[in-house]
N, C-alpha and C. Protein backbone atom coordinates (compact mmCIF):
# COMPACT_ATOMS: atom_id res chain seq x y z
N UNK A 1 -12.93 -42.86 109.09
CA UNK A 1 -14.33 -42.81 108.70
C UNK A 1 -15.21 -43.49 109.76
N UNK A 2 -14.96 -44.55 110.72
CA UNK A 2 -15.38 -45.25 111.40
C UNK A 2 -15.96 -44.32 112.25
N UNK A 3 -14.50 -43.37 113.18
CA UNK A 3 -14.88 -42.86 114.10
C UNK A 3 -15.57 -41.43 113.61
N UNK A 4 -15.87 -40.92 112.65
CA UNK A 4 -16.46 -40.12 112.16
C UNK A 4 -18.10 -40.75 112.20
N UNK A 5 -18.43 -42.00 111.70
CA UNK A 5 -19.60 -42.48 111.82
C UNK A 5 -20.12 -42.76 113.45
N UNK A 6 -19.46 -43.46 113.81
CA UNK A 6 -19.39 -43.19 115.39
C UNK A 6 -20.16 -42.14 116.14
N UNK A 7 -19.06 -41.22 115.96
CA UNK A 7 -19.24 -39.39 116.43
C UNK A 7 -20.55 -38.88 116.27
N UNK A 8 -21.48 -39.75 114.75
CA UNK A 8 -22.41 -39.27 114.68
C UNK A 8 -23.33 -40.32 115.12
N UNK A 9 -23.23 -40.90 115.74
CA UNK A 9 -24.28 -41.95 116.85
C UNK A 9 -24.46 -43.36 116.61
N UNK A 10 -23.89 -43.42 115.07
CA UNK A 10 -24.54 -44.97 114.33
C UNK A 10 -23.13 -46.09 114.77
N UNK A 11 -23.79 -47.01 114.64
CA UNK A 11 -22.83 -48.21 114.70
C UNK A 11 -22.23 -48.46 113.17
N UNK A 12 -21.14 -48.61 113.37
CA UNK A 12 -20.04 -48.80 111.81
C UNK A 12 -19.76 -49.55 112.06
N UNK A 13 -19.66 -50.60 110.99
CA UNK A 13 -18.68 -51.88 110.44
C UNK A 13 -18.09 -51.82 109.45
N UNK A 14 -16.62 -52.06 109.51
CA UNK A 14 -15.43 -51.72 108.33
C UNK A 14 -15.55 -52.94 107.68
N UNK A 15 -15.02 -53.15 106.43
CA UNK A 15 -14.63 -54.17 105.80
C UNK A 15 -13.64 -54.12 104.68
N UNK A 16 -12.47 -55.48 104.94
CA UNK A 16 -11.45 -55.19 104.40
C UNK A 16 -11.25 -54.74 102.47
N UNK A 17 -12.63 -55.17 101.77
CA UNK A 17 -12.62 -55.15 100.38
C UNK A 17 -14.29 -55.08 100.17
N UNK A 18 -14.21 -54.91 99.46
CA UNK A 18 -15.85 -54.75 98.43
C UNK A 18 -16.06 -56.34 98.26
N UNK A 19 -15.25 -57.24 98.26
CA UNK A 19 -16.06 -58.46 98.14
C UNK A 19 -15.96 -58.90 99.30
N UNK A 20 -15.62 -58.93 100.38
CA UNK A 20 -15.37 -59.18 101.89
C UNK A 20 -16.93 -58.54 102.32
N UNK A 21 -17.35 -56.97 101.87
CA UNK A 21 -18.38 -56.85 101.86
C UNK A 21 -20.23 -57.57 101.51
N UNK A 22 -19.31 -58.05 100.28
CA UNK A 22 -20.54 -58.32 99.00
C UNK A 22 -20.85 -59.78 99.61
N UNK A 23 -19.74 -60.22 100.32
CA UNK A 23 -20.34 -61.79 101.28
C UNK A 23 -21.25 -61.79 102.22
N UNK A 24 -21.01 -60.42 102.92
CA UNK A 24 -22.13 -60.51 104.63
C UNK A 24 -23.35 -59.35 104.37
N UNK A 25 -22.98 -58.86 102.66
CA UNK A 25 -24.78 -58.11 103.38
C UNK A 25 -25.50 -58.73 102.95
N UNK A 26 -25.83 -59.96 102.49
CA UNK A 26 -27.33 -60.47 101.92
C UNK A 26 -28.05 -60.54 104.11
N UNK A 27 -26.99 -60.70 105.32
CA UNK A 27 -27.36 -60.72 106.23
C UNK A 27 -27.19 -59.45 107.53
N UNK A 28 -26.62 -58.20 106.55
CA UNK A 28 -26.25 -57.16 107.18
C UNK A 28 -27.92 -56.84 107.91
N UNK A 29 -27.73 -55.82 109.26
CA UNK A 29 -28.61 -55.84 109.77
C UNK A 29 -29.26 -54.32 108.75
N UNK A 30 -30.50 -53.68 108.61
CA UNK A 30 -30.77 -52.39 107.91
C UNK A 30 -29.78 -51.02 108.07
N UNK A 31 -29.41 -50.69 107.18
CA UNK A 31 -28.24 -49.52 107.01
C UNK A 31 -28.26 -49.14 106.08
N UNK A 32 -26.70 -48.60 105.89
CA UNK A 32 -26.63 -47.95 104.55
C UNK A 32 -24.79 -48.43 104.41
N UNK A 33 -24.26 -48.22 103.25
CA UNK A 33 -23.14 -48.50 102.78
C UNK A 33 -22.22 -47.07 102.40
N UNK A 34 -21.38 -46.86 103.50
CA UNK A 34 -20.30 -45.80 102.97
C UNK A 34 -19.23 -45.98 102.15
N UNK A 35 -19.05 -45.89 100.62
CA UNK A 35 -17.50 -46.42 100.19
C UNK A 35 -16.67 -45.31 100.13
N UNK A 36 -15.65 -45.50 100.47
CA UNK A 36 -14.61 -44.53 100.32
C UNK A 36 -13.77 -44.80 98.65
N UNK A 37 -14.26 -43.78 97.80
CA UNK A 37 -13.90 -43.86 96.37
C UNK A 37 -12.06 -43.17 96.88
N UNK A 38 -12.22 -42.69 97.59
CA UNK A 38 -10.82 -41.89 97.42
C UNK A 38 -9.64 -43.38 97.12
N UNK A 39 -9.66 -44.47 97.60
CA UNK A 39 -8.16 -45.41 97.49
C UNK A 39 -8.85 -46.14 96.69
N UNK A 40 -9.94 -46.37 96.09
CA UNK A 40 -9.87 -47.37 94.99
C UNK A 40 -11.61 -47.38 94.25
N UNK A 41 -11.43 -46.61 93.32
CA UNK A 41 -12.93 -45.92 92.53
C UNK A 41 -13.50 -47.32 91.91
N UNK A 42 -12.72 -47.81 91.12
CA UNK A 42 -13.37 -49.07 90.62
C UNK A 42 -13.90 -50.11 91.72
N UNK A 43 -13.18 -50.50 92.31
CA UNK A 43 -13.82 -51.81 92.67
C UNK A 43 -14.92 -50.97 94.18
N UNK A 44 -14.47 -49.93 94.36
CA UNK A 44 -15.35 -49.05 95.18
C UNK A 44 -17.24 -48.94 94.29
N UNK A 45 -16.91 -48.84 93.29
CA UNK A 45 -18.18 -48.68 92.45
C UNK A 45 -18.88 -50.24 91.95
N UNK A 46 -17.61 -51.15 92.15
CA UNK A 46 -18.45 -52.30 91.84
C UNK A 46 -19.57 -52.60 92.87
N UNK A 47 -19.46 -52.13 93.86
CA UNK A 47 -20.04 -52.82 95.04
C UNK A 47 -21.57 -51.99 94.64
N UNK A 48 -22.11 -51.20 94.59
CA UNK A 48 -23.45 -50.74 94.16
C UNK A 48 -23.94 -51.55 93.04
N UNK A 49 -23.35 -51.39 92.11
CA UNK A 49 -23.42 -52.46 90.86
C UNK A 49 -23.61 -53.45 91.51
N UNK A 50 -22.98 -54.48 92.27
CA UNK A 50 -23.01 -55.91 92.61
C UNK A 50 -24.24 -55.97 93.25
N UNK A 51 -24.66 -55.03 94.20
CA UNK A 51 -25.56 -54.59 95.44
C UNK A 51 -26.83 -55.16 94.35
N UNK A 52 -26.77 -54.16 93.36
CA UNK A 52 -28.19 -53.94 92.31
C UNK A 52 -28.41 -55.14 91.92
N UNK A 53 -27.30 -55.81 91.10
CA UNK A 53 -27.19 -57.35 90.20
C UNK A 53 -27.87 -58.53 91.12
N UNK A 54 -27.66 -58.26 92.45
CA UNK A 54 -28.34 -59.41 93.35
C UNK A 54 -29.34 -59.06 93.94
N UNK A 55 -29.90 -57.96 93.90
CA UNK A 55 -31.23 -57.19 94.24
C UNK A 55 -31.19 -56.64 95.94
N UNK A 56 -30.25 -56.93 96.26
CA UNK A 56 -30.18 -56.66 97.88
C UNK A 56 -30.26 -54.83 97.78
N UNK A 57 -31.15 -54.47 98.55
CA UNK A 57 -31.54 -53.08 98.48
C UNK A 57 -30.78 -52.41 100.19
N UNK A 58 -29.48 -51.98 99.83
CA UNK A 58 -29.08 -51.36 100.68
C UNK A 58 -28.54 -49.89 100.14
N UNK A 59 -29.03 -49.09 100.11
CA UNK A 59 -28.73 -47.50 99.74
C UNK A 59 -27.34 -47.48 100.49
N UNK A 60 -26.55 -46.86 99.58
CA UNK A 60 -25.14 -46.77 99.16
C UNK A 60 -24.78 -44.38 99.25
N UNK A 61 -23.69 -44.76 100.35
CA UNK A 61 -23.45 -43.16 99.33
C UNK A 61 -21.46 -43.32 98.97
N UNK A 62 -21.38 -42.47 98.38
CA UNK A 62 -20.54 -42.57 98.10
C UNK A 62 -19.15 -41.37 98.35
N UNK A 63 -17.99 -41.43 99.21
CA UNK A 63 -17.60 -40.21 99.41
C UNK A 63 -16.36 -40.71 98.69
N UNK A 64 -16.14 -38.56 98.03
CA UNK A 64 -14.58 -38.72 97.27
C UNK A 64 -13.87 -38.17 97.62
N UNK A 65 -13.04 -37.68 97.04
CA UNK A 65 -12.17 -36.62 97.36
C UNK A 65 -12.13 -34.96 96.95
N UNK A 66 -11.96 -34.22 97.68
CA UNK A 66 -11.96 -32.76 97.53
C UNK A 66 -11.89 -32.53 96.04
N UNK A 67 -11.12 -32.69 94.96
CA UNK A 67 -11.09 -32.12 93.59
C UNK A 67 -11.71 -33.07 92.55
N UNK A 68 -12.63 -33.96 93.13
CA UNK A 68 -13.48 -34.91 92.05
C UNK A 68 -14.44 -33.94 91.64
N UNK A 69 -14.30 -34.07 89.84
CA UNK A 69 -15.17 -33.76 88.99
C UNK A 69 -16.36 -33.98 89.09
N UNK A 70 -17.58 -33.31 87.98
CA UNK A 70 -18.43 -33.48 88.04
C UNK A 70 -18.83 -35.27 87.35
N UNK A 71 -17.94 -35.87 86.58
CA UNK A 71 -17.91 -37.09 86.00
C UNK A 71 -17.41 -38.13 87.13
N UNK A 72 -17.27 -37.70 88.24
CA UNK A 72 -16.98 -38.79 89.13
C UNK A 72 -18.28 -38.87 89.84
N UNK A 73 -18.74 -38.04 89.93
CA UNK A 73 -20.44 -37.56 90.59
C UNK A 73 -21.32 -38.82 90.17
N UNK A 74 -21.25 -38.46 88.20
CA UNK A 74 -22.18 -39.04 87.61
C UNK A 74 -22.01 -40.27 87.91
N UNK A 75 -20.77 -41.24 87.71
CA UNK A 75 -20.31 -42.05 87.23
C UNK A 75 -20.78 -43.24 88.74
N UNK A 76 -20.50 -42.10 89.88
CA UNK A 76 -21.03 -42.59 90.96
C UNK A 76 -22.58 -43.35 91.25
N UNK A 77 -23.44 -42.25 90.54
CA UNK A 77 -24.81 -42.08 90.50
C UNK A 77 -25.58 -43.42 89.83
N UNK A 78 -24.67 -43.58 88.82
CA UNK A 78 -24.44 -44.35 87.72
C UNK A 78 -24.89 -45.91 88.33
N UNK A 79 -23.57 -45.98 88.98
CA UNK A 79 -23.34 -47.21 89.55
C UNK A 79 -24.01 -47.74 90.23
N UNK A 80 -24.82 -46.72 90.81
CA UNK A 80 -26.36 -46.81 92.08
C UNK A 80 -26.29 -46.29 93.12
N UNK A 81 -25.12 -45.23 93.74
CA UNK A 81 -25.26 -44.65 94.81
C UNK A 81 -25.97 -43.46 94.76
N UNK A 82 -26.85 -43.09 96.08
CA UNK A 82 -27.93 -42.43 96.24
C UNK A 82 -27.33 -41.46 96.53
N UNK A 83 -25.90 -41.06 97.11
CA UNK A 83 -26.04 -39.79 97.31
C UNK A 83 -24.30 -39.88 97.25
N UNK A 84 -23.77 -38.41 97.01
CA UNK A 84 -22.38 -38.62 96.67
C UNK A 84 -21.69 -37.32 97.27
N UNK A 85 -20.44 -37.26 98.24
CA UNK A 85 -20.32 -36.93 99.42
C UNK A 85 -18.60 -36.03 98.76
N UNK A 86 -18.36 -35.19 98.29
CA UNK A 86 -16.98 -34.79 98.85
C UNK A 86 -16.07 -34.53 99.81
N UNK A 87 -15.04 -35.00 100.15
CA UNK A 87 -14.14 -34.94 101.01
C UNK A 87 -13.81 -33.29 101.27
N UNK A 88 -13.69 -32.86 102.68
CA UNK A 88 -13.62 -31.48 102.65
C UNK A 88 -12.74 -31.24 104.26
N UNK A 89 -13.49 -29.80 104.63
CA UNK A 89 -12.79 -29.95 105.97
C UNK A 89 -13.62 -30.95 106.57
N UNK A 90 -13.60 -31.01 107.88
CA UNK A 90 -14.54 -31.90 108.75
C UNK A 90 -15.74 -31.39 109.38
N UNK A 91 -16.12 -30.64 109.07
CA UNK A 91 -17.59 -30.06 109.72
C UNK A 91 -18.21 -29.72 108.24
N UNK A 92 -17.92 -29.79 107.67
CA UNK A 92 -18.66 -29.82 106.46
C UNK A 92 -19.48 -31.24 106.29
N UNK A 93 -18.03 -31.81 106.05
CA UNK A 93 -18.20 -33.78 106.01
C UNK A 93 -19.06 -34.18 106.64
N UNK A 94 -19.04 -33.72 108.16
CA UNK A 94 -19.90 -34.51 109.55
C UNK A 94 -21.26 -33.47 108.81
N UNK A 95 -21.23 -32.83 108.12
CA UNK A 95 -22.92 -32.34 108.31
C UNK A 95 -23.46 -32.89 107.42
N UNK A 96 -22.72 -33.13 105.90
CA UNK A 96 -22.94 -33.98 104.84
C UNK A 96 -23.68 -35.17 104.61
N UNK A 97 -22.56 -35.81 105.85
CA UNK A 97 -22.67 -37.19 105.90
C UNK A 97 -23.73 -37.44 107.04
N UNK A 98 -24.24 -36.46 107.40
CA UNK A 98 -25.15 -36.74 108.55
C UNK A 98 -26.64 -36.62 108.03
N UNK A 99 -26.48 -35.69 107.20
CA UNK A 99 -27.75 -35.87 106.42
C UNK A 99 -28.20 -36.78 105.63
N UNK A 100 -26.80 -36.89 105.03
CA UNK A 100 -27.06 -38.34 103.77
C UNK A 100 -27.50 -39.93 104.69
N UNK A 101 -26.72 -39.97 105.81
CA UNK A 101 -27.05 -41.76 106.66
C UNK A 101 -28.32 -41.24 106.52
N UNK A 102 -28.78 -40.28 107.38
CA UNK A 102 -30.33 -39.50 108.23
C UNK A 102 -31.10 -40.49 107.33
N UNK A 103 -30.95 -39.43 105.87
CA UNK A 103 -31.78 -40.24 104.88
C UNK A 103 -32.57 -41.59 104.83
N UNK A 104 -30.56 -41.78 104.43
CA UNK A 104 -30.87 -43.67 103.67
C UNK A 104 -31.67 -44.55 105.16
N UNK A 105 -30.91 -44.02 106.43
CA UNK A 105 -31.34 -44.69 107.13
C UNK A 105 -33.48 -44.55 107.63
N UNK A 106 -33.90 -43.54 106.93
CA UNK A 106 -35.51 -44.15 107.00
C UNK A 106 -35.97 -44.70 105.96
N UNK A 107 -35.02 -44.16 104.87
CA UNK A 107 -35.69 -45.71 103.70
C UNK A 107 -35.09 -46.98 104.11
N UNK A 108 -34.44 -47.21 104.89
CA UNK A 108 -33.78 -48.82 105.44
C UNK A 108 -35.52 -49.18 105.72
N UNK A 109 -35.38 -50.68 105.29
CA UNK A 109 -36.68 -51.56 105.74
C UNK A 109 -35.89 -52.85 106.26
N UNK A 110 -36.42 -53.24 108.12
CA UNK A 110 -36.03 -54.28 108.74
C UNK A 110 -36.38 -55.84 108.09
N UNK A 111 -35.61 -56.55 107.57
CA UNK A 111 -35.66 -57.85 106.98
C UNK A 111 -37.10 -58.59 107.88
N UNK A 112 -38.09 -59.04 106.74
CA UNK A 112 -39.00 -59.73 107.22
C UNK A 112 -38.55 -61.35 107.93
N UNK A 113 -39.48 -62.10 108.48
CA UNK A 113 -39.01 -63.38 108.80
C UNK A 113 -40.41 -64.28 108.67
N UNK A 114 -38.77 -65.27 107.32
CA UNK A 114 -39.56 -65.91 106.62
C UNK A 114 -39.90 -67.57 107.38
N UNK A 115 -40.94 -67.70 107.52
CA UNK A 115 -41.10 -68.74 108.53
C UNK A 115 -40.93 -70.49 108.19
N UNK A 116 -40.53 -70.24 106.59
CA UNK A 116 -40.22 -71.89 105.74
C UNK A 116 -38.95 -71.74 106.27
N UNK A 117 -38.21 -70.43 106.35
CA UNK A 117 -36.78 -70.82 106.31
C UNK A 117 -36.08 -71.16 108.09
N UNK A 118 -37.32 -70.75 108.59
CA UNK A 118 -37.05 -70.87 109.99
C UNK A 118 -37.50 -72.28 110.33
N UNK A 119 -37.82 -72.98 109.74
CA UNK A 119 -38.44 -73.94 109.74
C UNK A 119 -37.42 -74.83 109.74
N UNK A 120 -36.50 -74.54 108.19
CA UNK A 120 -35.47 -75.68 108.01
C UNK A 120 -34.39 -75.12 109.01
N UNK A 121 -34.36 -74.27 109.39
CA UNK A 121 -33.04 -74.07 110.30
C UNK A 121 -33.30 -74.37 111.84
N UNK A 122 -34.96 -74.67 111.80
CA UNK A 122 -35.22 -75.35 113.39
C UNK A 122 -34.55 -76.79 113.49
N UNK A 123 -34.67 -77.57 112.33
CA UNK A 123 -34.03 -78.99 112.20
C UNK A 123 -32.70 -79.36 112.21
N UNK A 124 -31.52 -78.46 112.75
CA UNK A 124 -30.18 -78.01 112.92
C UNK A 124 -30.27 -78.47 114.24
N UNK A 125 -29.18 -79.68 114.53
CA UNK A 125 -29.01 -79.98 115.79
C UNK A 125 -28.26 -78.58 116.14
N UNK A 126 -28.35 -78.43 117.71
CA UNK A 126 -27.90 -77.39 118.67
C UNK A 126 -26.32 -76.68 117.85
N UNK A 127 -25.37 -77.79 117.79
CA UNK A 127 -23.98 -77.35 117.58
C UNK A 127 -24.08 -76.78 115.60
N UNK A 128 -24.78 -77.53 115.21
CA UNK A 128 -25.28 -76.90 113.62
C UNK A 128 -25.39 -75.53 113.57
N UNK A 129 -26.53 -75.28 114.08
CA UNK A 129 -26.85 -73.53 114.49
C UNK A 129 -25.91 -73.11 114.99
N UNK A 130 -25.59 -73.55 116.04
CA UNK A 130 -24.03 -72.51 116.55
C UNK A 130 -22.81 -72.18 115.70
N UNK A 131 -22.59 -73.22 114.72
CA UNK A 131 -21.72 -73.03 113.40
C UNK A 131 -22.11 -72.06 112.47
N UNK A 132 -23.65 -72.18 112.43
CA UNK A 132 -24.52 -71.12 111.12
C UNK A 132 -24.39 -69.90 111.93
N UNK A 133 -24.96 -69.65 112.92
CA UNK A 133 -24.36 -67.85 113.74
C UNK A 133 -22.90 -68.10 113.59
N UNK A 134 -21.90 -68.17 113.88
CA UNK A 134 -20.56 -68.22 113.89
C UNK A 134 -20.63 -67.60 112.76
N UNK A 135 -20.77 -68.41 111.22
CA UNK A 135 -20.95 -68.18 109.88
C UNK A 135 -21.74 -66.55 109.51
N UNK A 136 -22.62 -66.76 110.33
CA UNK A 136 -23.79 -65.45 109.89
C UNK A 136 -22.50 -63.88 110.69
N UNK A 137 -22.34 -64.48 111.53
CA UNK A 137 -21.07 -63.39 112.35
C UNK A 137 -19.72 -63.31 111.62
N UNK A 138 -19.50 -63.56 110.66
CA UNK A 138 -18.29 -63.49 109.16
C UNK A 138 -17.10 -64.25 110.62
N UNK A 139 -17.24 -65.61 110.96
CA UNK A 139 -16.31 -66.01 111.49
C UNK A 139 -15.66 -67.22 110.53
N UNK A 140 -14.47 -67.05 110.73
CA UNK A 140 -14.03 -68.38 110.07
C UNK A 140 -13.92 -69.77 110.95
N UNK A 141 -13.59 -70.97 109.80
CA UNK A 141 -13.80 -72.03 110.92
C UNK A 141 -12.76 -71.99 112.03
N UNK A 142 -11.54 -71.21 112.03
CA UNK A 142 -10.68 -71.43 113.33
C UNK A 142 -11.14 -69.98 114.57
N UNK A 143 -11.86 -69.24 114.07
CA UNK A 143 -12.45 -68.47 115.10
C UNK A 143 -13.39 -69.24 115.62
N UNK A 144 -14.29 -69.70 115.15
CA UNK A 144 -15.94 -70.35 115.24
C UNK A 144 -15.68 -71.39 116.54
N UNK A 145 -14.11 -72.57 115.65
CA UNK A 145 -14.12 -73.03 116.91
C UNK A 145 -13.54 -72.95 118.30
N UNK A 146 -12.64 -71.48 117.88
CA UNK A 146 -12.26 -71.27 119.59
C UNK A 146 -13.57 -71.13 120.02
N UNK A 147 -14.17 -69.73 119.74
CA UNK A 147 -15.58 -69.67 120.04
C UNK A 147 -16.40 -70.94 121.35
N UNK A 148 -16.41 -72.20 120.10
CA UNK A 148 -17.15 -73.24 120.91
C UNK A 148 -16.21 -74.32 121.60
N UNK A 149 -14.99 -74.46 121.11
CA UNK A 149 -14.24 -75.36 122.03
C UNK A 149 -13.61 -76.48 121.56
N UNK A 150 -14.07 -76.42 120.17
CA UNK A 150 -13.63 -77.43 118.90
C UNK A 150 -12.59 -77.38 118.11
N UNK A 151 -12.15 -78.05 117.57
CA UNK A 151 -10.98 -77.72 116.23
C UNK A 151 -11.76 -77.44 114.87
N UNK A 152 -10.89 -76.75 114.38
CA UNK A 152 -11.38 -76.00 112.47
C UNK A 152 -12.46 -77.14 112.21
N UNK A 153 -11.44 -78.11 111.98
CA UNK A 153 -11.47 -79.82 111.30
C UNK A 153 -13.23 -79.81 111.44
N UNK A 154 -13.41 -79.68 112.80
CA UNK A 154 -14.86 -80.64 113.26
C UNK A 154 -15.88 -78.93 112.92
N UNK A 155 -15.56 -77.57 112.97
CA UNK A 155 -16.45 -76.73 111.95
C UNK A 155 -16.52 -77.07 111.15
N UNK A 156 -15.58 -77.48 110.22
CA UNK A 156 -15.85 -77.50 108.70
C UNK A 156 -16.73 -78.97 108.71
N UNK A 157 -16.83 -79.64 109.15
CA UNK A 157 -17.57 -81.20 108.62
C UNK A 157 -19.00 -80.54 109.30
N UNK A 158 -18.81 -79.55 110.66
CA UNK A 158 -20.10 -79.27 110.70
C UNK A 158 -20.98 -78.40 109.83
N UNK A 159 -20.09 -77.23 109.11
CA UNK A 159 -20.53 -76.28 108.08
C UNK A 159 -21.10 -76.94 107.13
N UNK A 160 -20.48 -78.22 106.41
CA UNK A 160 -20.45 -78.93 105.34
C UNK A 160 -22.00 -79.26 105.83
N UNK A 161 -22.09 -79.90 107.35
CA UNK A 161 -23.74 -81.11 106.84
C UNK A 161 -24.61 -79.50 107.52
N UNK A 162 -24.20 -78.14 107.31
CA UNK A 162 -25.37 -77.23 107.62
C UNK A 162 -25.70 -77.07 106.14
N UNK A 163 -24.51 -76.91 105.16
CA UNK A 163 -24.99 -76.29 103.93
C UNK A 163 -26.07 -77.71 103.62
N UNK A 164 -25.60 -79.51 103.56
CA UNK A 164 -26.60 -79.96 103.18
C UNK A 164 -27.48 -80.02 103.59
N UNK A 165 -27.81 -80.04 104.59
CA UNK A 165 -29.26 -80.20 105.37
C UNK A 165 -30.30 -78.78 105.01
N UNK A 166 -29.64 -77.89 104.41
CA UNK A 166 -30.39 -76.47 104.29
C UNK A 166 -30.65 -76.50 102.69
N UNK A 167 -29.78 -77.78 102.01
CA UNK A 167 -29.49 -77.36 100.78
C UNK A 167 -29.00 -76.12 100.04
N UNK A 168 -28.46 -75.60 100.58
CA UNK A 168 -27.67 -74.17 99.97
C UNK A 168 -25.80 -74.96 99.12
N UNK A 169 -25.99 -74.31 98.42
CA UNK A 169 -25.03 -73.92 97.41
C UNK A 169 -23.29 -73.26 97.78
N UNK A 170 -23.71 -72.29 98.13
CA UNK A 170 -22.96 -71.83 98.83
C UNK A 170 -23.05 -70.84 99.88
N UNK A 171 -21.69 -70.46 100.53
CA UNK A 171 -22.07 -69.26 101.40
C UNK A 171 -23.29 -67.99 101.74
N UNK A 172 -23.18 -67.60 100.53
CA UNK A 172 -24.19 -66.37 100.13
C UNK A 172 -25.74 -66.70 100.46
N UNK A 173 -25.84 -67.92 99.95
CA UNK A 173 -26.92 -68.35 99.78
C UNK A 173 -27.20 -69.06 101.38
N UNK A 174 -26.36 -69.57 102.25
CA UNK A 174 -26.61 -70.13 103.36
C UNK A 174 -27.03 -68.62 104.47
N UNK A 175 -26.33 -67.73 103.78
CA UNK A 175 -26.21 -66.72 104.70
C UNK A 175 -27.91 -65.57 104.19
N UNK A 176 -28.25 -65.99 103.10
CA UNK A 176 -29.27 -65.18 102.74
C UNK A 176 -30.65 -66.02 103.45
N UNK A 177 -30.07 -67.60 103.48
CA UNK A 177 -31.17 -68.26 104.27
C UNK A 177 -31.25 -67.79 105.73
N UNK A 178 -30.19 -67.79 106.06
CA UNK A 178 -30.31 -67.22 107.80
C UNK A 178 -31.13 -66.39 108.40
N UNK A 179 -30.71 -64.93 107.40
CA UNK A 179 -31.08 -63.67 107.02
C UNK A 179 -32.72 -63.87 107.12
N UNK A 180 -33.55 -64.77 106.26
CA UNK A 180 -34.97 -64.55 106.08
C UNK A 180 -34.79 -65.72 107.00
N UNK A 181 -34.70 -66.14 108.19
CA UNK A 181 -35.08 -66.89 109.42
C UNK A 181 -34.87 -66.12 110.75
N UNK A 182 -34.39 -64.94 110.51
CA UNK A 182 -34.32 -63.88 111.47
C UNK A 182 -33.16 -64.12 112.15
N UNK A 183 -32.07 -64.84 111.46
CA UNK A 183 -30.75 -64.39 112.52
C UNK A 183 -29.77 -63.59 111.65
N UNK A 184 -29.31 -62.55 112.73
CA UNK A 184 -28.44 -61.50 112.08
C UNK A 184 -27.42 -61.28 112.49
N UNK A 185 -26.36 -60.98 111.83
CA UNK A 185 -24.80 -60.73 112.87
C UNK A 185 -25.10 -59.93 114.43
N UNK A 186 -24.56 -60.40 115.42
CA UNK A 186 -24.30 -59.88 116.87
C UNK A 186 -23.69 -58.47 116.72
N UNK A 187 -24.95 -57.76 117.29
CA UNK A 187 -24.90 -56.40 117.50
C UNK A 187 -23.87 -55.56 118.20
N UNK A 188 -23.59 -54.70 117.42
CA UNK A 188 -22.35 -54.12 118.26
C UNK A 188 -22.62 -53.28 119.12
N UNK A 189 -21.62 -52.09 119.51
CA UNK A 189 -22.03 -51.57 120.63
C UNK A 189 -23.17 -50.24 119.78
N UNK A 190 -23.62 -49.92 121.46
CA UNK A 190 -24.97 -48.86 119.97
C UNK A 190 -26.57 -48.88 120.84
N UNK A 191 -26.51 -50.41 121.43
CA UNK A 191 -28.00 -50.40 121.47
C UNK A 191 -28.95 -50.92 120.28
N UNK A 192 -30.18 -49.86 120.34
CA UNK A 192 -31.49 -50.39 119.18
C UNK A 192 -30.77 -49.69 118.53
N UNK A 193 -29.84 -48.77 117.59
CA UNK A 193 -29.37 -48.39 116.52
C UNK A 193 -29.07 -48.42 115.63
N UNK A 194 -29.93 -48.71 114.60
CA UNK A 194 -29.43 -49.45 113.06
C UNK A 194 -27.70 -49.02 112.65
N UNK A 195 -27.54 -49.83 112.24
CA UNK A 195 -25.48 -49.69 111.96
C UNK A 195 -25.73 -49.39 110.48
N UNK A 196 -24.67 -49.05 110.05
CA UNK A 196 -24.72 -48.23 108.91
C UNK A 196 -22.74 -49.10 108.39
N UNK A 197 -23.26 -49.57 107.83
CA UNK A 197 -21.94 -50.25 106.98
C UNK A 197 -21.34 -50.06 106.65
């Protein structure tokens, strides 16, 4: 599916589960969300549902498989995806699915920047911020600190005084602060091309 999204010009990012997902888009850059219902319909459908429940407005489509009913359609629709895609030959698919990103991708609206939140994230000594991008880039603390040159140990005590100093709660919420201060995961290859998730 990647290189199918690819093929058609956009930048794709995979992710290993629907909640692996449901962590990095409060800071995904504007797109749209492809689930593949074919290996797993439920927790494939939670993710629109979850999308809705937290208000994050990322248009969703949804592709199935060649002999899905008309009740997998609905059920899709249901859940909140905007448009719902059968599995077929491949020039069908690529025209399908080219219309459906086309779409979602001009109702995508680029995240405003909110200037309180840029505010508290100006007060982040140097290596702070470099932990919060690390974070905003779905790195963990033993990537983050090859990255900078550190051990896990000294990310995590730094993660710890980013969440207090920002007062966030948790992840989601550190990462939704980022998000409205205008930092966004490191762009892949593509150029100006909105990525499509």
């Amino acid at each position: 599916m990647s290189a199918l999204v690819r093929a058609l010009g956009y930048r794709g990012r995979t992710f290993d589960s629907g909640s692996a997902f449901l962590d990095m888009a409060p800071v995904l850059s504007p797109g749209c969300v492809l689930l593949d219902l074919r290996k797993g319909r439920d927790e494939g459908l939670s993710v629109p549902r979850e999308l809705r429940a937290r208000a994050i407005t990322i248009p969703t489509i949804a592709l199935d498989m060649a002999g899905a009913d008309v009740t997998c359609a609905v059920s899709a629709m249901k859940a909140g995806a905007v448009d719902y895609i059968l599995a077929g030959d491949e020039a069908s698919m690529r025209a399908s699915l080219a219309g459906a990103i086309a779409e979602c991708q001009a109702s995508a609206r680029a995240p405003t920047r909110d200037e309180n939140a840029s505010a508290r994230i100006a007060r982040l000594t140097p290596r702070e911020r470099e932990v919060l991008v690390g974070l905003v880039d779905g790195g963990t603390n033993k990537i983050i600190g090859q990255k900078l040159g550190i051990s896990p140990r000294t990310v995590e005590l730094h993660r710890a005084q980013v969440m207090n100093r920002l007062n966030a709660n948790s992840l989601t919420e550190l990462l939704q602060l980022a998000l409205a201060a205008g930092i966004t995961p490191a762009s892949g290859e593509g150029g100006e091309q909105r990525g499509v998730t």
